[in-house]
Protein backbone atom coordinates (compact mmCIF):
# COMPACT_ATOMS: atom_id res chain seq x y z
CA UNK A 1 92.80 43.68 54.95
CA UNK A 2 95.99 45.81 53.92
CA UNK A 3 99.13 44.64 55.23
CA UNK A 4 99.39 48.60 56.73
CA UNK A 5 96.28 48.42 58.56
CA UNK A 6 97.22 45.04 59.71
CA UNK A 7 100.31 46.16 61.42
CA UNK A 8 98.22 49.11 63.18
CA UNK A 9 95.82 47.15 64.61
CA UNK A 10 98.38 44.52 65.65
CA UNK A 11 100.42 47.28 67.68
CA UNK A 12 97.02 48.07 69.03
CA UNK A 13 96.05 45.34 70.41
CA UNK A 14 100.24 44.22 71.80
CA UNK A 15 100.05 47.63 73.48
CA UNK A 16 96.74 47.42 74.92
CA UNK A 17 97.45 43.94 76.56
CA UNK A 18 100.76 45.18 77.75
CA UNK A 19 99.15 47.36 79.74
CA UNK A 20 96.74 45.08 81.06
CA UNK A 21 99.36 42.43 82.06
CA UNK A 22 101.17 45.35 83.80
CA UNK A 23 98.44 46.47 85.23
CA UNK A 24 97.65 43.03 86.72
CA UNK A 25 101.16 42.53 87.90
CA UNK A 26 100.88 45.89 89.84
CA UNK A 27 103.59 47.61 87.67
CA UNK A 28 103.35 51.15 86.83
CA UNK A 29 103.24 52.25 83.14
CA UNK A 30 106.32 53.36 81.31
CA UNK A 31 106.11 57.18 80.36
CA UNK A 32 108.53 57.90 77.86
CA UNK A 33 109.33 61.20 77.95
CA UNK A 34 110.38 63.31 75.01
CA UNK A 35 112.20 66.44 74.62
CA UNK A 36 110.54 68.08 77.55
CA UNK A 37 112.30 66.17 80.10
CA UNK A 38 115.60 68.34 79.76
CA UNK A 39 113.89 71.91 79.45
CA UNK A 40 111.68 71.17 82.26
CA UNK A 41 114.76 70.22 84.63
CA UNK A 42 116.10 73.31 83.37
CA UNK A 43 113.46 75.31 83.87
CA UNK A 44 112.93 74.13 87.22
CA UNK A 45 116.85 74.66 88.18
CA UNK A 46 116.68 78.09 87.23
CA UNK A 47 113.42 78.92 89.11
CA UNK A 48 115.61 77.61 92.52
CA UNK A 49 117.62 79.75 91.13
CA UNK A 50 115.94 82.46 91.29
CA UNK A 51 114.22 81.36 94.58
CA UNK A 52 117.56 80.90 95.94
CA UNK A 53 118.75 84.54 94.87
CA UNK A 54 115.46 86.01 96.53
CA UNK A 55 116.17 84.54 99.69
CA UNK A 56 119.54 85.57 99.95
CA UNK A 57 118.17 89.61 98.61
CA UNK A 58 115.99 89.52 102.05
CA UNK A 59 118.36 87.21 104.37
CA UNK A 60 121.51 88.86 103.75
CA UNK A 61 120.78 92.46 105.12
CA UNK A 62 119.21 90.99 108.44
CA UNK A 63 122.29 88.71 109.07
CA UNK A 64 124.40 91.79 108.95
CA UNK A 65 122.22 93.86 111.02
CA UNK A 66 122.24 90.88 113.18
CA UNK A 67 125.98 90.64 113.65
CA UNK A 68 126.45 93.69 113.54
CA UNK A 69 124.27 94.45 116.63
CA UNK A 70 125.82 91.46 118.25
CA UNK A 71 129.84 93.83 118.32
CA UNK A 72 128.40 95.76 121.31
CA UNK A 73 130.22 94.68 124.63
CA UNK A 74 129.52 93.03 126.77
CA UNK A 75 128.11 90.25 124.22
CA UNK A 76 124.18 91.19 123.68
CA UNK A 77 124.09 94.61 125.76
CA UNK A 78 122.37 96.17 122.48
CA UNK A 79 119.29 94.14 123.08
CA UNK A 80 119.81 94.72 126.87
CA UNK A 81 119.45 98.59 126.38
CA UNK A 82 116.80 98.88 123.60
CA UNK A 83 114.55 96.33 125.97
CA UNK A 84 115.05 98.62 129.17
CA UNK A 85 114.39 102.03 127.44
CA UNK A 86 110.46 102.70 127.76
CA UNK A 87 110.57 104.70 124.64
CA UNK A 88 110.82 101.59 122.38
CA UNK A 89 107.67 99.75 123.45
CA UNK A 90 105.91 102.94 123.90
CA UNK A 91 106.79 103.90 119.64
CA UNK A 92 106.34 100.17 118.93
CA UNK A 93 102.93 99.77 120.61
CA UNK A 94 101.88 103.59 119.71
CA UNK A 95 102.51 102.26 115.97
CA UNK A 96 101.03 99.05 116.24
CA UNK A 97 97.53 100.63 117.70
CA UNK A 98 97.40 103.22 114.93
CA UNK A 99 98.48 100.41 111.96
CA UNK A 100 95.58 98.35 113.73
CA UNK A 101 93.20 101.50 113.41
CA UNK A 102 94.40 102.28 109.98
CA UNK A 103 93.66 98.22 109.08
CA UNK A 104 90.08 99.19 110.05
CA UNK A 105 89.37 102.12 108.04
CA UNK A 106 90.89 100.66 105.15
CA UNK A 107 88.57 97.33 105.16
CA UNK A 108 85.16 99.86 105.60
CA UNK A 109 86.43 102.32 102.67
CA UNK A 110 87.93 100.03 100.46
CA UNK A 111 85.72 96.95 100.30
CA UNK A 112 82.30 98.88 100.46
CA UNK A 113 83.71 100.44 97.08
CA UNK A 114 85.26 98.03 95.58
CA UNK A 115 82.19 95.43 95.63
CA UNK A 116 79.75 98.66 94.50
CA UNK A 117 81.70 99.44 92.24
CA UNK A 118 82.08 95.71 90.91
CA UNK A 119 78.72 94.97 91.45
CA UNK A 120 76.96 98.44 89.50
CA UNK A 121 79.23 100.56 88.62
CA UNK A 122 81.90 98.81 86.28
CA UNK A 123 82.33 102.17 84.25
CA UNK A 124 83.72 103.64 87.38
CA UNK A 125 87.04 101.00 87.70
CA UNK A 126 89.58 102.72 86.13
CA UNK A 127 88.89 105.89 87.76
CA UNK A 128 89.14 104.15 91.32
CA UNK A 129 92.27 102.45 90.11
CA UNK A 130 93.65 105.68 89.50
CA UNK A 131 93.12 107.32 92.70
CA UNK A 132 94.23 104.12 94.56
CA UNK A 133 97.16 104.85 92.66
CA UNK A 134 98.20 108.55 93.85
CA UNK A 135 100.22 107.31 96.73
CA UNK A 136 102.60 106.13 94.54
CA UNK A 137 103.02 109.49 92.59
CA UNK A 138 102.67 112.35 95.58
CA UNK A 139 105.63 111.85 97.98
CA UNK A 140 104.87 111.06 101.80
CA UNK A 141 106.27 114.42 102.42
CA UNK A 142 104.42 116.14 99.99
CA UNK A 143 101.43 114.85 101.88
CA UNK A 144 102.15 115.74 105.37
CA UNK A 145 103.02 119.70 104.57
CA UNK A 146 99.59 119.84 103.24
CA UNK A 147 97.87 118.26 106.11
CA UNK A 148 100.05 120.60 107.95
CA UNK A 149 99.19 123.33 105.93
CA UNK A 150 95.63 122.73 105.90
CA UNK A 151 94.38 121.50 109.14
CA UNK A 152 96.66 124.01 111.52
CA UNK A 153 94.80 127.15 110.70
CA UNK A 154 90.84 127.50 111.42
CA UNK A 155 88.46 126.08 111.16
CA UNK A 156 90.39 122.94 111.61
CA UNK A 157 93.24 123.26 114.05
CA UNK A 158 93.52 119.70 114.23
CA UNK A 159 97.57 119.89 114.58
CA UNK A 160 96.92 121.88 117.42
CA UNK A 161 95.57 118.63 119.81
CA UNK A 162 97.17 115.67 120.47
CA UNK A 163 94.04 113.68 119.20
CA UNK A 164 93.77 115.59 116.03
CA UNK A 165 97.52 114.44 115.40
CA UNK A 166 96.57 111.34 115.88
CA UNK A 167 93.72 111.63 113.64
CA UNK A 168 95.71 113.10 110.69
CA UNK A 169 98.40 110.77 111.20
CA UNK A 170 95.38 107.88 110.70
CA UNK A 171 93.81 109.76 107.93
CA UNK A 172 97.28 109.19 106.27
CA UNK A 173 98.13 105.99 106.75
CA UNK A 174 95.02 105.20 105.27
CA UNK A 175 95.87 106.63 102.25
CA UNK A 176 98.73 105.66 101.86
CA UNK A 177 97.39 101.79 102.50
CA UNK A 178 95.16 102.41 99.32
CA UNK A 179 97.05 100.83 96.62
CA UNK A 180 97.63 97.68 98.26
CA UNK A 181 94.13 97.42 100.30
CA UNK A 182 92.08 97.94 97.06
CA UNK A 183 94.23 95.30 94.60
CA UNK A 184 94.00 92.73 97.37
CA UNK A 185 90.35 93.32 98.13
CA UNK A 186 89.62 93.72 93.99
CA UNK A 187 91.68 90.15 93.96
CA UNK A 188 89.13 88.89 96.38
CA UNK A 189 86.13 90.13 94.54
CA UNK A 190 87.41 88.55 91.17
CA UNK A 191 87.16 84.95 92.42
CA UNK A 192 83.84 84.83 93.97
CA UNK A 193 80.43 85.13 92.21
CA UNK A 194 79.70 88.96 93.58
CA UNK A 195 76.33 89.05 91.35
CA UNK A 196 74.70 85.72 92.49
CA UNK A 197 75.79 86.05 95.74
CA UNK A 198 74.05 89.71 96.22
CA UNK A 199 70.94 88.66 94.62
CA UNK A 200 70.97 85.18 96.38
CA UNK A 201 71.09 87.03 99.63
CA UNK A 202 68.42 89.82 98.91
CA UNK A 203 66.12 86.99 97.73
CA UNK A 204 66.33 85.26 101.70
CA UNK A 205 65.85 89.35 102.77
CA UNK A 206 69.19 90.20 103.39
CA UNK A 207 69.53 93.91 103.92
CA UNK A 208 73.15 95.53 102.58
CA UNK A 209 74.88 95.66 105.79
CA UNK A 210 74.04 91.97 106.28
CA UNK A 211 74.99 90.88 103.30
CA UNK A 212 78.68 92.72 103.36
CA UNK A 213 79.31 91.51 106.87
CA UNK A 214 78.07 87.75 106.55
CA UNK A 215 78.82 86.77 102.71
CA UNK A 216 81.35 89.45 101.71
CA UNK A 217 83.56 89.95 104.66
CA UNK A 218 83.91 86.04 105.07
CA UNK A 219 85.00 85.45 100.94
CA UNK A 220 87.59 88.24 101.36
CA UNK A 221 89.53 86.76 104.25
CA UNK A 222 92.01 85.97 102.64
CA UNK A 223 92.27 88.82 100.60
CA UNK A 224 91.77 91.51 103.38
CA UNK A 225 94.82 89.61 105.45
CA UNK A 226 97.03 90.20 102.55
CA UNK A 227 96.16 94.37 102.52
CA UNK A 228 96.59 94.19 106.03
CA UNK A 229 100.20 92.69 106.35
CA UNK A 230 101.18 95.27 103.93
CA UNK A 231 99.18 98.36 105.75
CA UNK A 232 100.90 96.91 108.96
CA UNK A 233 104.17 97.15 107.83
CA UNK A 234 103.77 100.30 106.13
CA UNK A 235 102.83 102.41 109.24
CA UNK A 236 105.53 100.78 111.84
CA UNK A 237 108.45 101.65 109.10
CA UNK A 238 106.65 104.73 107.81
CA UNK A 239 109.02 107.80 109.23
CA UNK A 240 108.31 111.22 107.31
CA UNK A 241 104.76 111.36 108.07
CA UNK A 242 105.10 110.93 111.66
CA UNK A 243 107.75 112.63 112.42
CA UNK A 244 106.58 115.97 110.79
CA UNK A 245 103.51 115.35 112.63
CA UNK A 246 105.54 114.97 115.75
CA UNK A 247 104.08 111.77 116.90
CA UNK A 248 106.16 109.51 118.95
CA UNK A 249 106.03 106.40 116.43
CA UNK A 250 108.72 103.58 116.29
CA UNK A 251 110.50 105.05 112.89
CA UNK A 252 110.75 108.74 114.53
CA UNK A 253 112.03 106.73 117.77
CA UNK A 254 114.87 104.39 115.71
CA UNK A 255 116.06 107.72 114.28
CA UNK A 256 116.56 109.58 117.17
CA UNK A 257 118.25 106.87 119.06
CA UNK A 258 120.31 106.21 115.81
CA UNK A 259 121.68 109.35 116.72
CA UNK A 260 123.80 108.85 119.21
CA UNK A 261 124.32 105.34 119.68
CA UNK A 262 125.49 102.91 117.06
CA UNK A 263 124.23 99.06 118.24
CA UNK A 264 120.86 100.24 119.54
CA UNK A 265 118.79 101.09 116.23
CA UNK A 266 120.02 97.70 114.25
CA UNK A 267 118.85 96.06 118.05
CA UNK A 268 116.10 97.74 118.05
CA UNK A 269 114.87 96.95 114.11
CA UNK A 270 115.62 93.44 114.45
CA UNK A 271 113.17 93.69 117.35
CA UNK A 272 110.57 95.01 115.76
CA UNK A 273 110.98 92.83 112.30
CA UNK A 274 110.11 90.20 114.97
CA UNK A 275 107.60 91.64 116.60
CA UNK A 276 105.32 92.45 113.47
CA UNK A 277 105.60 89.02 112.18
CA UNK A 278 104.39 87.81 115.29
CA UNK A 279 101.61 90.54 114.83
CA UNK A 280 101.02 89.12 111.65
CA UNK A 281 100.85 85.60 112.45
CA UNK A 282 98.07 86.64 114.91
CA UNK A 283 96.51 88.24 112.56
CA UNK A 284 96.48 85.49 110.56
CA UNK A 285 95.36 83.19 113.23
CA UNK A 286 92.59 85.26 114.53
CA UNK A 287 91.41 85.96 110.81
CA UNK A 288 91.08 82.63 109.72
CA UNK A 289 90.23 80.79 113.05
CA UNK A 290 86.45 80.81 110.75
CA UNK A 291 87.13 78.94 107.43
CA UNK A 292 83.25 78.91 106.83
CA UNK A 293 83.38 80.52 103.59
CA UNK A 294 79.93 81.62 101.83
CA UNK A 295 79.92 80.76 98.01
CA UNK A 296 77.89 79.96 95.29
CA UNK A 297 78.34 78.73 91.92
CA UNK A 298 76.91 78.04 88.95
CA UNK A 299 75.50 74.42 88.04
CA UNK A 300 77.28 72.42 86.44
């Protein structure tokens, strides 16, 4: 035998019965690490970093708001008002009902589509993508002058009722929820087996309906909380639509007290950032007090 291979097999065999007597003993393995030791510290450093910076981007302005609030005298009377004035709970709860409604129409457009579309009609993505995407190019106020413009002359004088308000104010939410609801629901749909599910489910005589609200619905819970935490805080900040509208919503109602008092509004927002987390911590409750979760995959 060469003297090289000798030596090789040697180390092999001192190695392997190092580890054995350590592993007798009860002593962990020595892991020698190389160069990666020092650029993994690093990297991890300047991710806290960046954690750290992030935290202080969304802390900071509610700290000042916060103290800021707190200069009214006597100590706290900010608070005091904003909670006595009816007109806050009514914009905060008139807000909350129609983000809840808008929540709902969302799920039934959105989801219906987006699985169709995933499921026959994969040609048809990008266009859907794109018109998810026109919120983001036409202007909130752009938007409301031509519901205005369109629906207060007949045949639809729908500005003309309180209820049609309210229905146009819905109608834009909704849209304007579009770009987040569909990317969270498409998310969804991209980690479960839409195909074999659908077929799995016609094959035990599921009908459509069934098979949206029993497999579907349940494998997007996750994903339709997401679009709904964003759709939720959307419509409670969302000011031009409403007020043009003249709906008495909790943005419209910050600005007008904002008007002509100076503690009340930064009160008054720190209220309601509360107040929707709560909502969405509810929401979050409720939605996944079910974790049975329909799926099926492939053998393996």
């Amino acid at each position: 035998m060469a003297p090289a291979t000798f030596r090789a097999l040697a180390a092999i065999v001192t190695n392997s019965f190092g580890q054995a007597q350590r592993a007798e003993l009860g002593v962990a393995p020595v892991v020698r690490a190389g160069g990666a030791g020092p650029r993994a510290n690093r990297s991890r450093i300047v991710w806290w970093i960046v954690f750290l910076l992030g935290a202080l981007y969304f802390a900071l302005p509610l700290i000042a708001t916060l103290l800021f609030s707190l200069r009214a005298q006597p100590f706290g009377a900010a608070y005091a008002n904003i909670l006595k004035d009816p007109g806050f709970f009514a914009g905060l709860s008139y807000s909350f009902v129609v983000g809840l409604i808008t929540i709902a129409v969302s799920i039934l457009i959105i989801t219906p589509t987006a699985f169709w579309v995933r499921l026959r009609l994969p040609w048809l993505r990008p266009f859907i993508e794109f018109v998810t995407l026109l919120p983001f190019v036409v202007p909130p106020i752009v938007l409301v002058f031509g519901l205005i413009n369109t629906y207060s002359r007949p045949p639809f004088r729908l500005t003309a009722t309180n209820t049609g308000s309210d229905a146009l104010l819905v109608a834009a939410y909704v849209i304007l929820s579009f770009p987040y609801m569909y990317r969270a629901v498409d998310t969804g749909l991209r980690s479960i087996d839409v195909r074999t599910l659908t077929e799995a489910s016609q094959s035990l005589g599921a009908g459509w309906i069934r098979i949206m609200w029993q497999v579907i619905f349940p494998n997007l819970r996750v994903s339709l909380l997401s679009g709904a935490f964003l759709t939720l805080a959307i419509v409670v900040g969302e000011f031009t639509i409403a007020a043009f509208l003249g709906r008495h919503a909790f943005a419209p109602y910050l600005a007008l007290i904002g008007g002509n008092k100076a503690y009340e509004p930064a009160a008054g927002s720190l209220i309601s950032f509360a107040l929707t987390w709560i909502a969405m911590g509810l929401l979050t409750v409720i939605g996944r007090g079910s974790r049975q979760r329909v799926q099926i995959a492939g053998a393996h």
